[in-house]
PDB file of N, CA and C in Angstrom:
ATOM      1  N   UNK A   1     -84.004 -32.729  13.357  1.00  0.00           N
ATOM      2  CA  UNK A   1     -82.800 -32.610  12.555  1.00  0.00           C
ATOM      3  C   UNK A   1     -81.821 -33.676  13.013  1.00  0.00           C
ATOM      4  N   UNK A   2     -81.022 -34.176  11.982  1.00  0.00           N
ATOM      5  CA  UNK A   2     -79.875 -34.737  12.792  1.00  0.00           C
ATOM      6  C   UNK A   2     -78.983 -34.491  13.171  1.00  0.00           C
ATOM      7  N   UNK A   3     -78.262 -35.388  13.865  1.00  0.00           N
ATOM      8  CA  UNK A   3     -77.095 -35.112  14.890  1.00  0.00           C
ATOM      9  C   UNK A   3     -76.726 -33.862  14.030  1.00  0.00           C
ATOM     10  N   UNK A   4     -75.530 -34.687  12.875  1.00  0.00           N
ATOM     11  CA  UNK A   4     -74.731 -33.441  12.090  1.00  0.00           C
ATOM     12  C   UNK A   4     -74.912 -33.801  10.887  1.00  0.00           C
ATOM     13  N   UNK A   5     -75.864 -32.869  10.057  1.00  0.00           N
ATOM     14  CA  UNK A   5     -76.304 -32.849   8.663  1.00  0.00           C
ATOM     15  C   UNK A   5     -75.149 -33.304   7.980  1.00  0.00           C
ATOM     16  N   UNK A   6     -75.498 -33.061   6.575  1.00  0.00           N
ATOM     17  CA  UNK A   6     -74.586 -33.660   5.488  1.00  0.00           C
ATOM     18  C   UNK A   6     -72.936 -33.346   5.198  1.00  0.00           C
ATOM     19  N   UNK A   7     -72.016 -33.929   4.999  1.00  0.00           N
ATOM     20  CA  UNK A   7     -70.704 -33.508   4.574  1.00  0.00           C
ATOM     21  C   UNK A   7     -70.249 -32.532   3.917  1.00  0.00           C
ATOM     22  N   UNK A   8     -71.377 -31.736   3.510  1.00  0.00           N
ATOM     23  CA  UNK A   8     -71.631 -30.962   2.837  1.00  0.00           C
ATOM     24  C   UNK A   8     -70.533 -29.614   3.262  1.00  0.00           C
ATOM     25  N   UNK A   9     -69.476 -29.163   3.002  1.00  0.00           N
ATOM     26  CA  UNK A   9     -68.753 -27.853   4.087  1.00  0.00           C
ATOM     27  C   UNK A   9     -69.528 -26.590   3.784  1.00  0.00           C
ATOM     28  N   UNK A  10     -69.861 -25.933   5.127  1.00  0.00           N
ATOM     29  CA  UNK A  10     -70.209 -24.931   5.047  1.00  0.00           C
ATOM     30  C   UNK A  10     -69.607 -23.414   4.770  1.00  0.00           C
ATOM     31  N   UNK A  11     -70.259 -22.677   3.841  1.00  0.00           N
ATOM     32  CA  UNK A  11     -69.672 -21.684   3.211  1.00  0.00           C
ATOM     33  C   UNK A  11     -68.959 -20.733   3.910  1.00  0.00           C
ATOM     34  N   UNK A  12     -68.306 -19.359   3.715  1.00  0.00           N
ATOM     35  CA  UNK A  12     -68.096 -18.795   4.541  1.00  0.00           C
ATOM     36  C   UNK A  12     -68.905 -17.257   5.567  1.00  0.00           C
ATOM     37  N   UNK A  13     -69.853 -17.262   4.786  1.00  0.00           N
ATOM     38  CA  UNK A  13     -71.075 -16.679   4.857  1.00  0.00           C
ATOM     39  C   UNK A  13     -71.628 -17.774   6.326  1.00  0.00           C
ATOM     40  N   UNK A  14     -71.881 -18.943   6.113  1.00  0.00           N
ATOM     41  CA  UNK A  14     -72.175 -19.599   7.154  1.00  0.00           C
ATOM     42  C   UNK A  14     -71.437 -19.848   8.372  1.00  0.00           C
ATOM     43  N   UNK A  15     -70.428 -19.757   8.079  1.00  0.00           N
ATOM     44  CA  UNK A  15     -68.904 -19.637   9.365  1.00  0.00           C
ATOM     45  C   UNK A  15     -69.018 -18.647  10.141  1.00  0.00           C
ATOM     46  N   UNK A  16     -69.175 -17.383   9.120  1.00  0.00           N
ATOM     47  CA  UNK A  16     -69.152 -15.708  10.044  1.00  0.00           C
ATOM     48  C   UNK A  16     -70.863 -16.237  10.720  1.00  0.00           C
ATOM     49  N   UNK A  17     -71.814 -16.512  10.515  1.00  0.00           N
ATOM     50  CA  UNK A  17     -72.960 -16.520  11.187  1.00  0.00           C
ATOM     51  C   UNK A  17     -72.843 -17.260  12.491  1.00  0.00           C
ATOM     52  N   UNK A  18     -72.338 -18.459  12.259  1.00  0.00           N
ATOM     53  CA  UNK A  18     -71.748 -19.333  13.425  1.00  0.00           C
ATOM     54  C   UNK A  18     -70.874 -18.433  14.391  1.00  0.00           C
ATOM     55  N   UNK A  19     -70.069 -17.964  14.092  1.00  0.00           N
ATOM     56  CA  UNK A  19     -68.736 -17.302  14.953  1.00  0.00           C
ATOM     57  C   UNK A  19     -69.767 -16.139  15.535  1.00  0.00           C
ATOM     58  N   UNK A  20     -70.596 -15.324  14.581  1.00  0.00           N
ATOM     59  CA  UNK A  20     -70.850 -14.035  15.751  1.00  0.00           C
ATOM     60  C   UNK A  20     -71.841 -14.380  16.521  1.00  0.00           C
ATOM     61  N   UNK A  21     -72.456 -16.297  16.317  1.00  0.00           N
ATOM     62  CA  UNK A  21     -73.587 -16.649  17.068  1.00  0.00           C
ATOM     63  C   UNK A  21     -73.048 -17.030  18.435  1.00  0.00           C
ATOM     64  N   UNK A  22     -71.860 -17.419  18.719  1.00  0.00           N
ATOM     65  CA  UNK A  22     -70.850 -17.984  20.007  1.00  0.00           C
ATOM     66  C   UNK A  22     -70.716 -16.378  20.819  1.00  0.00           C
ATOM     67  N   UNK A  23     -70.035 -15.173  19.743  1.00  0.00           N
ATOM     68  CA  UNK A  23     -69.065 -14.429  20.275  1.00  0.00           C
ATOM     69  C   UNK A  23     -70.447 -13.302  21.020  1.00  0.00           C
ATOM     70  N   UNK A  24     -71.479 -13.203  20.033  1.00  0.00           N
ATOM     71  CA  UNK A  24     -72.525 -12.427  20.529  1.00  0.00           C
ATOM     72  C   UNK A  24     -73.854 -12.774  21.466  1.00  0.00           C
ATOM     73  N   UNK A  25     -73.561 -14.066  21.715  1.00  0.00           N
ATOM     74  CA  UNK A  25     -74.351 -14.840  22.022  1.00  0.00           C
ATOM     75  C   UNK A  25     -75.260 -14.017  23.522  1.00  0.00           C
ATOM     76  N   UNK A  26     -76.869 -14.018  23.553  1.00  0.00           N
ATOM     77  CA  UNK A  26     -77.166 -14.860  22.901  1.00  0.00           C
ATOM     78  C   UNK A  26     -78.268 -13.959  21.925  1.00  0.00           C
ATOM     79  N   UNK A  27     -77.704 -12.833  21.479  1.00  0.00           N
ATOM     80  CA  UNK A  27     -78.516 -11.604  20.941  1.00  0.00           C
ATOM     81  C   UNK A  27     -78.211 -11.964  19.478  1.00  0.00           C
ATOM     82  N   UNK A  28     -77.268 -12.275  18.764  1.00  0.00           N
ATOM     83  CA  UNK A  28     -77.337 -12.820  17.228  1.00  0.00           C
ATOM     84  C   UNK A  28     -78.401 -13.502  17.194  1.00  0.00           C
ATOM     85  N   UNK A  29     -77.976 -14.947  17.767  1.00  0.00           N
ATOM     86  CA  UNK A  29     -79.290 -15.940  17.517  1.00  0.00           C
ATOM     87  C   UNK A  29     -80.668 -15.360  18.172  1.00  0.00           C
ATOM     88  N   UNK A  30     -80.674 -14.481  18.538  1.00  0.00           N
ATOM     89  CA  UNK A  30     -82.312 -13.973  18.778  1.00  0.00           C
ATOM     90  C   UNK A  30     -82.646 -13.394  17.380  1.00  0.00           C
ATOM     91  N   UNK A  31     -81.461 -12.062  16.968  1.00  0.00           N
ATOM     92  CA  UNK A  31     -81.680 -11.480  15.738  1.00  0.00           C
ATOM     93  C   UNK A  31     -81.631 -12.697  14.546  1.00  0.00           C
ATOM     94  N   UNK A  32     -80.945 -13.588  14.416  1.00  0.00           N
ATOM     95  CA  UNK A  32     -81.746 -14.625  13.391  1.00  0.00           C
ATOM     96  C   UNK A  32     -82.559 -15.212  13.214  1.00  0.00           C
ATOM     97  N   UNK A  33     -82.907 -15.775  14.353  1.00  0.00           N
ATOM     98  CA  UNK A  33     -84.705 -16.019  14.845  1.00  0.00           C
ATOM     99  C   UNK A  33     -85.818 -14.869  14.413  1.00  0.00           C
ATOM    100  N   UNK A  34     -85.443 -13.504  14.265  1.00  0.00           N
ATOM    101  CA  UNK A  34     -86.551 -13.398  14.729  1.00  0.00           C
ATOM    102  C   UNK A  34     -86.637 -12.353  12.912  1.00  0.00           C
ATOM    103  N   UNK A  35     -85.189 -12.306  12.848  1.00  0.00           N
ATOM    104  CA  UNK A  35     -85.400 -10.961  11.506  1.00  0.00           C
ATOM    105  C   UNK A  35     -84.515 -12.047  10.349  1.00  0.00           C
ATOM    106  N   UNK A  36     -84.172 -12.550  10.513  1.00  0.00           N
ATOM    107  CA  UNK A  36     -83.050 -12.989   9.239  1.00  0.00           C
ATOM    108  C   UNK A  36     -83.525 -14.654   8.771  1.00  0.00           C
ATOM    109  N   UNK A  37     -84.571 -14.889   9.105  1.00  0.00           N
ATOM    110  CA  UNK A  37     -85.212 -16.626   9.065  1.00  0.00           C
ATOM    111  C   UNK A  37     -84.307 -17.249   7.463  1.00  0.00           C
ATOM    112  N   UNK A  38     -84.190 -16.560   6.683  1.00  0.00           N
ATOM    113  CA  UNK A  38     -83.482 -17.197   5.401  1.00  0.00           C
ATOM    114  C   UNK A  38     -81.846 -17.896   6.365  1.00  0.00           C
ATOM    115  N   UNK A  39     -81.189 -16.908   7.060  1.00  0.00           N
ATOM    116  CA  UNK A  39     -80.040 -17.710   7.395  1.00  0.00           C
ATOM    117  C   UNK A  39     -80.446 -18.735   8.005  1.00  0.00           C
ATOM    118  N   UNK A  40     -81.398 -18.825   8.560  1.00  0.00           N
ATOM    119  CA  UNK A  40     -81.988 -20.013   9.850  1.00  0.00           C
ATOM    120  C   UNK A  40     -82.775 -21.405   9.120  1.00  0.00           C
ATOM    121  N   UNK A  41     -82.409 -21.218   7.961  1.00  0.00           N
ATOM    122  CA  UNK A  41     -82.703 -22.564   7.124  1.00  0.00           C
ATOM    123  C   UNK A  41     -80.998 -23.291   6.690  1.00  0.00           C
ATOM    124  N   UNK A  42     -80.105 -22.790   6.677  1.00  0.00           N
ATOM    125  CA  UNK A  42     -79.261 -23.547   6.443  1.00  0.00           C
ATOM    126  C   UNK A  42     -78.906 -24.415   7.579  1.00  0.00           C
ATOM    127  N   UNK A  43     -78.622 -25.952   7.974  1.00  0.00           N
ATOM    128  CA  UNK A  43     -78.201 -26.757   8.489  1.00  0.00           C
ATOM    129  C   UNK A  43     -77.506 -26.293   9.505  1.00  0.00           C
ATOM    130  N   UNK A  44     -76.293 -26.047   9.533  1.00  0.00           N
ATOM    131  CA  UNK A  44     -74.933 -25.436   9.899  1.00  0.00           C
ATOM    132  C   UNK A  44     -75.139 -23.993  11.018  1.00  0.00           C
ATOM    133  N   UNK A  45     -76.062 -23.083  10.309  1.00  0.00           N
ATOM    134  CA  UNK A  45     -76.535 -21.822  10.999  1.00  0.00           C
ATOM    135  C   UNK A  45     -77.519 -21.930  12.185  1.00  0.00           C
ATOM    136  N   UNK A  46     -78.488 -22.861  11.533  1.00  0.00           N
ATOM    137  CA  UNK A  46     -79.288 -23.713  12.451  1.00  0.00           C
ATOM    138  C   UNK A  46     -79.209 -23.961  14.041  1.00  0.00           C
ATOM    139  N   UNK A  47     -77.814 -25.416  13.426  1.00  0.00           N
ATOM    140  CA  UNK A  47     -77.570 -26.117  14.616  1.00  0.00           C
ATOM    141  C   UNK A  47     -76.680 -25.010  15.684  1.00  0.00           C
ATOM    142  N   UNK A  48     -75.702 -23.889  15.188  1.00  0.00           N
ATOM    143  CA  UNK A  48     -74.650 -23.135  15.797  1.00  0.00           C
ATOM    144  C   UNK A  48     -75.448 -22.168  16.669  1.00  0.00           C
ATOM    145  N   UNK A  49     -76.631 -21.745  15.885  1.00  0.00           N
ATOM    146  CA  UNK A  49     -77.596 -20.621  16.450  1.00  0.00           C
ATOM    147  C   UNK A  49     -78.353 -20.912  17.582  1.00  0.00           C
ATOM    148  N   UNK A  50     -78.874 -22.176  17.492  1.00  0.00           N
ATOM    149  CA  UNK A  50     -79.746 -22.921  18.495  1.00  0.00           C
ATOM    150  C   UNK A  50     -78.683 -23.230  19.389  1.00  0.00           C
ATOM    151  N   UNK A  51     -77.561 -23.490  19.679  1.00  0.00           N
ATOM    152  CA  UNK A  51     -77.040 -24.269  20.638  1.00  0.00           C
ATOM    153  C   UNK A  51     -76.252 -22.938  21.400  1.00  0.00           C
ATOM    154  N   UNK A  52     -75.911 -21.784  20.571  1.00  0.00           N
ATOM    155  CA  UNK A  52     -75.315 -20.567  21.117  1.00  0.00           C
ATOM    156  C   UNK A  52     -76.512 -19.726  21.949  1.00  0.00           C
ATOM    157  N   UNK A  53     -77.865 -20.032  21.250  1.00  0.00           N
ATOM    158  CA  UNK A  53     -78.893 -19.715  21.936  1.00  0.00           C
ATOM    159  C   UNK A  53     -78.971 -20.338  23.639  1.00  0.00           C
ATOM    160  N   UNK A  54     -79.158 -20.923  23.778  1.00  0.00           N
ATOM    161  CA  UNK A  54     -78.510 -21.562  24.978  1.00  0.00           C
ATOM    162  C   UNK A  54     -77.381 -21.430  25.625  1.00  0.00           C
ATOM    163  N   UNK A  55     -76.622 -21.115  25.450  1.00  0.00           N
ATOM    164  CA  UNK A  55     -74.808 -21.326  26.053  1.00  0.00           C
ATOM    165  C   UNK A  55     -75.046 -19.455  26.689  1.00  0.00           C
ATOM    166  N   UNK A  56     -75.510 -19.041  25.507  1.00  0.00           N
ATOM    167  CA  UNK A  56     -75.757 -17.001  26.342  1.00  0.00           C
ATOM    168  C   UNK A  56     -76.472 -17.436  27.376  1.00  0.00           C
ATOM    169  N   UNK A  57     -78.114 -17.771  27.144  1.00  0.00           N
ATOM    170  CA  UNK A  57     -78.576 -17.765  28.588  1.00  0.00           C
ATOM    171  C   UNK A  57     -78.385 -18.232  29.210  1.00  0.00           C
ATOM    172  N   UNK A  58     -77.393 -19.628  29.113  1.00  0.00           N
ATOM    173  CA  UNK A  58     -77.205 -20.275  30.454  1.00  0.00           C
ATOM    174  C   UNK A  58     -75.737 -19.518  31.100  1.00  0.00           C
ATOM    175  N   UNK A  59     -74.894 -18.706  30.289  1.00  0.00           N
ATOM    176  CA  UNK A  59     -74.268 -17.503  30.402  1.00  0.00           C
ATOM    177  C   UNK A  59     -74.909 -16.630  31.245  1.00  0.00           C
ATOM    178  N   UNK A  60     -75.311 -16.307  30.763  1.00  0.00           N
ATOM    179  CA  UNK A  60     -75.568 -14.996  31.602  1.00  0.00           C
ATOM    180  C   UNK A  60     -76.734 -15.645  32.818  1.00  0.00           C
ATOM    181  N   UNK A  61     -77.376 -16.373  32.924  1.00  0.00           N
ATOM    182  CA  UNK A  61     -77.764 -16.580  34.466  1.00  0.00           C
ATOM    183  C   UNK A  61     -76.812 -16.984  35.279  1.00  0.00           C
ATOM    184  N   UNK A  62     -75.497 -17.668  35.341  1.00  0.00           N
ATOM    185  CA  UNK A  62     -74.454 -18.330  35.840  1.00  0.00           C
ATOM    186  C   UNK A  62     -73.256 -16.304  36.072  1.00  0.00           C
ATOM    187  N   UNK A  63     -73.477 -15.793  34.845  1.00  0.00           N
ATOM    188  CA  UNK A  63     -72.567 -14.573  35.454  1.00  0.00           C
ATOM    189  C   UNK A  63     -73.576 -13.924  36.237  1.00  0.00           C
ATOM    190  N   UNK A  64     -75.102 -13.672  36.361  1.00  0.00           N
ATOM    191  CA  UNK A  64     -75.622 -12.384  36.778  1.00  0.00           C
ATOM    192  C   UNK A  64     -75.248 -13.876  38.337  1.00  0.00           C
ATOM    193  N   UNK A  65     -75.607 -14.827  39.054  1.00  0.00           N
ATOM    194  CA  UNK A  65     -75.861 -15.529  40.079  1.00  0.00           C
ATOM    195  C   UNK A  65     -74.293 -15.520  40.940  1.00  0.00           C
ATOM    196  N   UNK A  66     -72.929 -15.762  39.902  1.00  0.00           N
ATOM    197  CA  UNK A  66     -71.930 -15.262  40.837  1.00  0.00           C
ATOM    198  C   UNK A  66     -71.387 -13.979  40.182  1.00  0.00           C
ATOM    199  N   UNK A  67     -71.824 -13.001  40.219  1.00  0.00           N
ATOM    200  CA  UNK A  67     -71.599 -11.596  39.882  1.00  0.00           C
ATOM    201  C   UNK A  67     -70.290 -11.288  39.112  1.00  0.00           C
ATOM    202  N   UNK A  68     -70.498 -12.483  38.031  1.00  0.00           N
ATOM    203  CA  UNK A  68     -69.638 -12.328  36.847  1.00  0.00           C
ATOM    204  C   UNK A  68     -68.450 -12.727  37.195  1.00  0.00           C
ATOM    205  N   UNK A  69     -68.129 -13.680  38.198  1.00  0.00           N
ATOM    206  CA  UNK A  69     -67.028 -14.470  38.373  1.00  0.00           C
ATOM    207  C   UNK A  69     -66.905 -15.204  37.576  1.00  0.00           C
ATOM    208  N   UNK A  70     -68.014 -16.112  36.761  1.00  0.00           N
ATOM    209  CA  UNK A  70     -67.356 -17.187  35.897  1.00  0.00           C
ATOM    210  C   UNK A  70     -67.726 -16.492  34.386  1.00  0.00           C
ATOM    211  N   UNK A  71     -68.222 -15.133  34.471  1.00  0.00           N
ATOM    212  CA  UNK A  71     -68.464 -14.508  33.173  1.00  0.00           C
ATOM    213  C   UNK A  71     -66.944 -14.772  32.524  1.00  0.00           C
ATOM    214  N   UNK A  72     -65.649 -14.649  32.886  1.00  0.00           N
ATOM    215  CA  UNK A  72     -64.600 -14.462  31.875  1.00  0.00           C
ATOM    216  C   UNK A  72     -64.380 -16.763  31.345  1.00  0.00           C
ATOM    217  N   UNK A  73     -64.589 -17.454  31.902  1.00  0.00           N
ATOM    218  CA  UNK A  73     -65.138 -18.646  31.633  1.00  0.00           C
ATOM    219  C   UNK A  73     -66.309 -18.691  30.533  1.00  0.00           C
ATOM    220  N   UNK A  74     -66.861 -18.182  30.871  1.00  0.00           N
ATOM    221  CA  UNK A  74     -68.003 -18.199  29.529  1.00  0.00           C
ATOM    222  C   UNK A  74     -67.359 -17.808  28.445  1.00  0.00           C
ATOM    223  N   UNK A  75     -66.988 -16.473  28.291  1.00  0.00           N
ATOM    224  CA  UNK A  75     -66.341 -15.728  27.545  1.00  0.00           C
ATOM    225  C   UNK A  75     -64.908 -16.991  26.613  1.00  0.00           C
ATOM    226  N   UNK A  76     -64.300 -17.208  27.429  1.00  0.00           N
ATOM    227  CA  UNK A  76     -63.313 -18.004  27.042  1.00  0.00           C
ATOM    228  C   UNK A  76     -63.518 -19.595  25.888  1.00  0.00           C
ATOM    229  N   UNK A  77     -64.976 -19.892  26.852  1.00  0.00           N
ATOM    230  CA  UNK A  77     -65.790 -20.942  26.177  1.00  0.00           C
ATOM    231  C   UNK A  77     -66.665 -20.653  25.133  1.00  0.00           C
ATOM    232  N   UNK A  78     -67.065 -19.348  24.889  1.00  0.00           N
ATOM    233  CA  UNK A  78     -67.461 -18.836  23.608  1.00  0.00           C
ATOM    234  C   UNK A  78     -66.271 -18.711  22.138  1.00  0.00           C
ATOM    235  N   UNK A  79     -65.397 -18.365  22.454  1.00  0.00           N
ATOM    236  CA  UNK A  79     -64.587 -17.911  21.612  1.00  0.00           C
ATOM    237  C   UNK A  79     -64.162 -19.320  21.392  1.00  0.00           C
ATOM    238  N   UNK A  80     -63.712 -19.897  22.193  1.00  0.00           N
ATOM    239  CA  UNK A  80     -63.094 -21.715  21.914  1.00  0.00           C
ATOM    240  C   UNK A  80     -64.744 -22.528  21.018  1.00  0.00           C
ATOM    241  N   UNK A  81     -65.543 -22.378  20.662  1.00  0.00           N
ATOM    242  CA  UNK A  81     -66.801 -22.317  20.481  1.00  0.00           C
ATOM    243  C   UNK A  81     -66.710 -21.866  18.367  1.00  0.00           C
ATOM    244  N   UNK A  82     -66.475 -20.463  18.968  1.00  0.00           N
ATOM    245  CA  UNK A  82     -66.604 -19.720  17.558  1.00  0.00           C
ATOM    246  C   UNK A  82     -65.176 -20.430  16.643  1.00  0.00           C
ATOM    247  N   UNK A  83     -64.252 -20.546  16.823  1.00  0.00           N
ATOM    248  CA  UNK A  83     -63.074 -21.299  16.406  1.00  0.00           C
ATOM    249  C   UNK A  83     -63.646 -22.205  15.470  1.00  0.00           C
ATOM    250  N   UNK A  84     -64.430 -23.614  16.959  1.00  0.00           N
ATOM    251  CA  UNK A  84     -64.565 -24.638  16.043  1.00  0.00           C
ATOM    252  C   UNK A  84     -65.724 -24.540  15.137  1.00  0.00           C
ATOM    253  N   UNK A  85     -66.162 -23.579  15.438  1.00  0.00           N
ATOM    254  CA  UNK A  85     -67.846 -23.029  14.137  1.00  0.00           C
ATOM    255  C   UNK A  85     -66.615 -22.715  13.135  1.00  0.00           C
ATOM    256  N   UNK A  86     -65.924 -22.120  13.166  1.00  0.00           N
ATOM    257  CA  UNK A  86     -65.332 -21.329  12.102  1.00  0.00           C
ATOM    258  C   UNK A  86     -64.304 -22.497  11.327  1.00  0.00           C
ATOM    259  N   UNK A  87     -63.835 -23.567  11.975  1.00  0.00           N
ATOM    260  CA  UNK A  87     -63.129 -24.661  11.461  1.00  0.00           C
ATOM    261  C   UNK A  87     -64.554 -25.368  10.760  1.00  0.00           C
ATOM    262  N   UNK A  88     -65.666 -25.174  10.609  1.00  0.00           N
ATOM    263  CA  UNK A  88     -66.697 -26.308  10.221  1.00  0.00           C
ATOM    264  C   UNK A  88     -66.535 -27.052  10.407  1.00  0.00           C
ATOM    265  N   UNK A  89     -66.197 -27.332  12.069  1.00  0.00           N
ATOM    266  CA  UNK A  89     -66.696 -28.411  12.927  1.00  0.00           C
ATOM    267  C   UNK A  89     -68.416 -28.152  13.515  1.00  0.00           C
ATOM    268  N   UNK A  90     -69.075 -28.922  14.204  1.00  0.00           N
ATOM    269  CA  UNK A  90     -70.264 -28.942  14.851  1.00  0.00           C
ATOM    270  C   UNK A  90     -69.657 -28.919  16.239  1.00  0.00           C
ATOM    271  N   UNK A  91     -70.477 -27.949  16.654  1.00  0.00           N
ATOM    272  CA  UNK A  91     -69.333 -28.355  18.384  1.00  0.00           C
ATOM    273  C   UNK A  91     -70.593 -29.283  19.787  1.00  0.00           C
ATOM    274  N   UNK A  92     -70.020 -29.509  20.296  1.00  0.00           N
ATOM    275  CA  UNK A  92     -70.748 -30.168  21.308  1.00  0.00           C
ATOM    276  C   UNK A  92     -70.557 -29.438  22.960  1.00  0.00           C
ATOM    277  N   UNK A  93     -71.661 -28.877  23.247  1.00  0.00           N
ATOM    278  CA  UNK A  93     -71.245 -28.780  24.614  1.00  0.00           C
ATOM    279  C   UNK A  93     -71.870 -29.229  25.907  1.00  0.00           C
ATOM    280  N   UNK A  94     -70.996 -29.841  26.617  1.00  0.00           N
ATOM    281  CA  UNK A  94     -71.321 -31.344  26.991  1.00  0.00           C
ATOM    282  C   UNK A  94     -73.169 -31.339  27.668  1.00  0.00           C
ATOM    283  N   UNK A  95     -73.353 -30.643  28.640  1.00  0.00           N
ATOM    284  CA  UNK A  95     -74.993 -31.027  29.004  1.00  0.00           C
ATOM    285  C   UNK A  95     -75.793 -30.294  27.653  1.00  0.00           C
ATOM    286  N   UNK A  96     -75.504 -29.382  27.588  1.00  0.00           N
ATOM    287  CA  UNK A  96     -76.420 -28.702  27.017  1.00  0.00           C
ATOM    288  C   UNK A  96     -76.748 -28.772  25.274  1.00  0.00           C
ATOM    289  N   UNK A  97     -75.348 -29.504  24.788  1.00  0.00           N
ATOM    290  CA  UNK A  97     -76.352 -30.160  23.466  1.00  0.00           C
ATOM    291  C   UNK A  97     -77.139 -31.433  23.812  1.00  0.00           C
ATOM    292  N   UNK A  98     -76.800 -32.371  24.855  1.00  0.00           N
ATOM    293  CA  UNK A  98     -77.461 -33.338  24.969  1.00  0.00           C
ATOM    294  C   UNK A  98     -78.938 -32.990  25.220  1.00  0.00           C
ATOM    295  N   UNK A  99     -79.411 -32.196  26.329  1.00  0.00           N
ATOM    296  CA  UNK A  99     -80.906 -31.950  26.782  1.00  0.00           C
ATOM    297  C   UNK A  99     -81.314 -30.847  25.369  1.00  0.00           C
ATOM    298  N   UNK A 100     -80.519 -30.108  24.283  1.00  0.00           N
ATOM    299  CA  UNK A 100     -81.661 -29.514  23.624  1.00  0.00           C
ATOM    300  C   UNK A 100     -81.365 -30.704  22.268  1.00  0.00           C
ATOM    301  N   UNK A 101     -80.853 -31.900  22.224  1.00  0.00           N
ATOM    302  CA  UNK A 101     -81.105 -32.765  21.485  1.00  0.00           C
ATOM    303  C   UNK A 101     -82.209 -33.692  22.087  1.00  0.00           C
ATOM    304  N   UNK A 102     -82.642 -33.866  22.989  1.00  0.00           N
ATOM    305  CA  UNK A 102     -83.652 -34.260  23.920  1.00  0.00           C
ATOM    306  C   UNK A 102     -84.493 -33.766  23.622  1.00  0.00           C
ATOM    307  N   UNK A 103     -84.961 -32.516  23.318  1.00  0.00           N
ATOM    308  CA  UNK A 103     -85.983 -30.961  23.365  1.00  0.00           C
ATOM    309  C   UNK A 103     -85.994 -31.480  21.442  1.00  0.00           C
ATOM    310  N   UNK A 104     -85.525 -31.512  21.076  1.00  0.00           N
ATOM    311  CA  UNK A 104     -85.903 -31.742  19.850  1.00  0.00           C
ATOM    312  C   UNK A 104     -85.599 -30.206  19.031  1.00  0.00           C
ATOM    313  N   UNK A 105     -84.630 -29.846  19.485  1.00  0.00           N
ATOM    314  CA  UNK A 105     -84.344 -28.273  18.941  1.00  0.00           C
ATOM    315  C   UNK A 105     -82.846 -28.623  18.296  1.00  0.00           C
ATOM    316  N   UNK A 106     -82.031 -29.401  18.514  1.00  0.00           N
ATOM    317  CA  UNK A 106     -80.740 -29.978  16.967  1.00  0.00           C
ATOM    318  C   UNK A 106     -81.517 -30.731  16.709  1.00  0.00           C
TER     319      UNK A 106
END
């Protein structure tokens, strides 16, 4: 896929998918993966789902390793996250879109 698909703005149906993929992370994007594959063809849902997919687990190994000291950091960086999903921006977060743009998963 590329960087950031077409100019195309995404609906608001696609915004709420983005936002509860940050805020729920990383159990939405499992449940779209695994039961809802129609949302997981749009561009936008895609790229937000896959990259929130990541940001939970690398979440939650970073809260379970310092016993949820930097959990309210995550938390903070999710919601700053769901915002710019919800502005239909593409967000970037700094290592971890680079290596799953590497991985070939954006």
């Amino acid at each position: 896929m590329s960087e950031q698909p077409s100019t195309v703005q995404p609906t608001s149906d696609e915004k709420l998918w983005a936002i509860l993929s940050y805020l729920l992370a990383p159990w939405v994007s499992l449940v779209i993966m695994l039961f809802v594959k129609e949302k997981a063809e749009s561009p936008f849902i895609r790229y937000h789902h896959i990259q929130a997919l990541g940001w939970g687990v690398v979440g939650l190994v970073i809260s379970l390793l310092t016993v949820g000291f930097c959990g309210i950091i995550w938390l903070i960086g999710s919601i700053y996250f769901a915002v710019k999903a919800n502005n239909g921006e593409y967000v970037v977060i700094p290592v971890l879109t680079d290596l799953m743009k590497k991985q070939g998963w954006l």
